[in-house]
C-alpha atoms as a PDB file:
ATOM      1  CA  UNK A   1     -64.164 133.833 415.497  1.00  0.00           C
ATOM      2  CA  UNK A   2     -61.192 132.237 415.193  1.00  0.00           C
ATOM      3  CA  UNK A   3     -57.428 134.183 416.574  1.00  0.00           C
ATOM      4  CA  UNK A   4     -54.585 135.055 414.388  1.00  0.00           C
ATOM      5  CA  UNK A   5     -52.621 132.327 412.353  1.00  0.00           C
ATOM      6  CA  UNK A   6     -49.268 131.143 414.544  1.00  0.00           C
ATOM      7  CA  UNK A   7     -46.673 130.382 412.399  1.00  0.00           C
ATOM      8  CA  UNK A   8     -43.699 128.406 414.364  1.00  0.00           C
ATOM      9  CA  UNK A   9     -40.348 130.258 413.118  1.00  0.00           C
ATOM     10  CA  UNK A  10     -36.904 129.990 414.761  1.00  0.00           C
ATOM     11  CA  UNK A  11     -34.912 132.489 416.589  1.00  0.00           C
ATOM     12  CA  UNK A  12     -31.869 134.174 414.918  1.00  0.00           C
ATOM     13  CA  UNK A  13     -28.251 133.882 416.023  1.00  0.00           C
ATOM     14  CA  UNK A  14     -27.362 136.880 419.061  1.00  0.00           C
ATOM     15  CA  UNK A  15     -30.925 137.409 419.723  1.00  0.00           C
ATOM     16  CA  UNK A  16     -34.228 136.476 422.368  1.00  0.00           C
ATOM     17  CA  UNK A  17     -37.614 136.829 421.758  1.00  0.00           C
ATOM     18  CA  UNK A  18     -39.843 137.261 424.658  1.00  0.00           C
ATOM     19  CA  UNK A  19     -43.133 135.387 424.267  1.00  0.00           C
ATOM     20  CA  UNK A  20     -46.163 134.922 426.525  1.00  0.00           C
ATOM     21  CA  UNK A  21     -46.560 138.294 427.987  1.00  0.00           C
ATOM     22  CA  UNK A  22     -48.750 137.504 430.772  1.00  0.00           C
ATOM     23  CA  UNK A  23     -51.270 140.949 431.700  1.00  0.00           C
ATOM     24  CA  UNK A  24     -52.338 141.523 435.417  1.00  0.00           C
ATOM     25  CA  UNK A  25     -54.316 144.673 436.844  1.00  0.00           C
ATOM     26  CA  UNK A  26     -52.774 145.897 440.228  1.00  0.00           C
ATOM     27  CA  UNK A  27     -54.140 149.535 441.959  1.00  0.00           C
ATOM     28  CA  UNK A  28     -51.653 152.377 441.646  1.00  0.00           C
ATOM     29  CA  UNK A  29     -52.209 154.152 445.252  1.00  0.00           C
ATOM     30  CA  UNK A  30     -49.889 157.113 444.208  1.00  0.00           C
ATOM     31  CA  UNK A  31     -52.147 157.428 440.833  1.00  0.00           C
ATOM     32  CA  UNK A  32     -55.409 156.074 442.937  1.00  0.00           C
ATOM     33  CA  UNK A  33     -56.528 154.028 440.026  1.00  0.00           C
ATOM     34  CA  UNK A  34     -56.038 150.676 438.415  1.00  0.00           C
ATOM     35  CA  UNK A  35     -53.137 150.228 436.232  1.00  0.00           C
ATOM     36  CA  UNK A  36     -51.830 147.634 433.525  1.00  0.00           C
ATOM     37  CA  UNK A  37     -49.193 145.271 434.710  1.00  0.00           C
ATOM     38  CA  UNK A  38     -46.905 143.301 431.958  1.00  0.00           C
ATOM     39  CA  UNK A  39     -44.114 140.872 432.627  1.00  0.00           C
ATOM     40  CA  UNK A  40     -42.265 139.719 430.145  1.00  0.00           C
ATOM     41  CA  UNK A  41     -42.452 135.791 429.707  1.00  0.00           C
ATOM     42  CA  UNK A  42     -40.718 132.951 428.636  1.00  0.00           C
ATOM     43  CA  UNK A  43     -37.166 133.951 426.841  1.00  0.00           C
ATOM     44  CA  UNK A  44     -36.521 132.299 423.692  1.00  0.00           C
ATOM     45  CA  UNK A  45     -32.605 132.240 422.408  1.00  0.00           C
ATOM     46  CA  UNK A  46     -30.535 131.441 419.077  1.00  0.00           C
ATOM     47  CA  UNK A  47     -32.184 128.051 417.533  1.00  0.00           C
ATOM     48  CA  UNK A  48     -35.342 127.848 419.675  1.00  0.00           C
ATOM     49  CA  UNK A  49     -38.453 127.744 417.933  1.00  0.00           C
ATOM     50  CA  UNK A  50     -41.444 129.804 418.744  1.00  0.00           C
ATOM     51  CA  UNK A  51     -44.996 130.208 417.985  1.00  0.00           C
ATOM     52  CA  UNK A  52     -46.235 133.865 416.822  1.00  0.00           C
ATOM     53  CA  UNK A  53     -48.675 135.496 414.843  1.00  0.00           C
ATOM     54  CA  UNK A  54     -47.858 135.487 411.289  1.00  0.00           C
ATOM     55  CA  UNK A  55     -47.948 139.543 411.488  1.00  0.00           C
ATOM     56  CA  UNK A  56     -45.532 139.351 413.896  1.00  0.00           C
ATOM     57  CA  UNK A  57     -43.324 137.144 412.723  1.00  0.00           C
ATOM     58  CA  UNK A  58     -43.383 138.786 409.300  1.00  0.00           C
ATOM     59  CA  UNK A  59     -42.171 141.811 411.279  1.00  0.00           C
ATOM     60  CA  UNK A  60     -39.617 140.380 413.480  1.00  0.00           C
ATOM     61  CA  UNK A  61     -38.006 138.094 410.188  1.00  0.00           C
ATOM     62  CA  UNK A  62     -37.671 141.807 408.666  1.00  0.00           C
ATOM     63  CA  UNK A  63     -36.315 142.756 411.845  1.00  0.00           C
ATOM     64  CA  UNK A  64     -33.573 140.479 411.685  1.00  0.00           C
ATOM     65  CA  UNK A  65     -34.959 138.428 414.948  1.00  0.00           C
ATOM     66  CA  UNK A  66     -36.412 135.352 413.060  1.00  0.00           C
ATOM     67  CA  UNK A  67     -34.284 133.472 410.728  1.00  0.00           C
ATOM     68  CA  UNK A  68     -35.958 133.173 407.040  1.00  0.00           C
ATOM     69  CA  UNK A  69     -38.484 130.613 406.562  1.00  0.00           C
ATOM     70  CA  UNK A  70     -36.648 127.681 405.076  1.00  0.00           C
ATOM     71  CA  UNK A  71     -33.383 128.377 406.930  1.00  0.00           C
ATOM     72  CA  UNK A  72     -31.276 126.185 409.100  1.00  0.00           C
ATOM     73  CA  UNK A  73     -29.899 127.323 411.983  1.00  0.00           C
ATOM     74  CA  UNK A  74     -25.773 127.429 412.437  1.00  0.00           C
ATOM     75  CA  UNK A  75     -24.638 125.544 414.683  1.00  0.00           C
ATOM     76  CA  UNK A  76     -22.143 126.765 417.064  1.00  0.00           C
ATOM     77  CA  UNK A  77     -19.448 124.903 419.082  1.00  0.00           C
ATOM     78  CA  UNK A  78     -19.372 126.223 423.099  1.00  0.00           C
ATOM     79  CA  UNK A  79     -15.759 127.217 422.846  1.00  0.00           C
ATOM     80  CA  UNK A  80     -12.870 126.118 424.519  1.00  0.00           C
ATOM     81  CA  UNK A  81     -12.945 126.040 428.270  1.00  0.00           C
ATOM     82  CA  UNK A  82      -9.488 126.239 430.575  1.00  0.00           C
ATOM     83  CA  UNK A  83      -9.345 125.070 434.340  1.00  0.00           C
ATOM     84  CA  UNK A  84      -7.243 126.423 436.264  1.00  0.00           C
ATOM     85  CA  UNK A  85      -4.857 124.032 436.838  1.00  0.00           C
ATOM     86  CA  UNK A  86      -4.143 123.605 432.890  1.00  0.00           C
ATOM     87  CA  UNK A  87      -3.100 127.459 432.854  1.00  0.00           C
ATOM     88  CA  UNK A  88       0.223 129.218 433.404  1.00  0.00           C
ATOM     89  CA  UNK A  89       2.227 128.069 436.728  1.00  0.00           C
ATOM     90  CA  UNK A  90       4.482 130.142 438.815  1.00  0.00           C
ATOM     91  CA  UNK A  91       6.420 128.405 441.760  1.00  0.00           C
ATOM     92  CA  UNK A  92       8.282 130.331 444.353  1.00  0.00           C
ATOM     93  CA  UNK A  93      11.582 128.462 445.227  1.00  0.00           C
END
């Protein structure tokens, strides 16, 4: 049997998707039993693309996380950047 449909879909402006949740098993000795152990994986920002079940990405687009199928990401400019050598100057005569 075949897994659930991945549908690539691109990640919103001001958000990160977490993807590839990797699962370990690791004893608990104050519990003294085996316990589930989930890290979060590879962090996805604005304009990266990732790979999902459609499910999910159904439910994140409604979210707000996943831009709408179709729709191009906005490009942003960095910003302006100052060193400090092109700011204000005070000299002590």
């Amino acid at each position: 049997m075949a897994g659930p449909k991945l549908v690539a879909a691109v990640v919103a402006p001001g958000r990160t998707i977490y993807t590839e949740a990797p699962a370990a098993k690791a004893w608990d000795a104050d519990q003294k039993r085996e316990v589930d152990i989930v890290k979060a994986g590879g962090a996805k920002g604005p304009g990266e693309t990732v790979s999902l079940p459609e499910l999910e990405v159904k439910r994140l687009r409604s979210l707000g996380f996943l831009l709408a199928e179709g729709a191009v990401p906005v490009v942003t400019a960095p910003g302006p950047s100052f060193d400090s050598a092109e700011g204000p100057q005070i000299k002590v005569a």
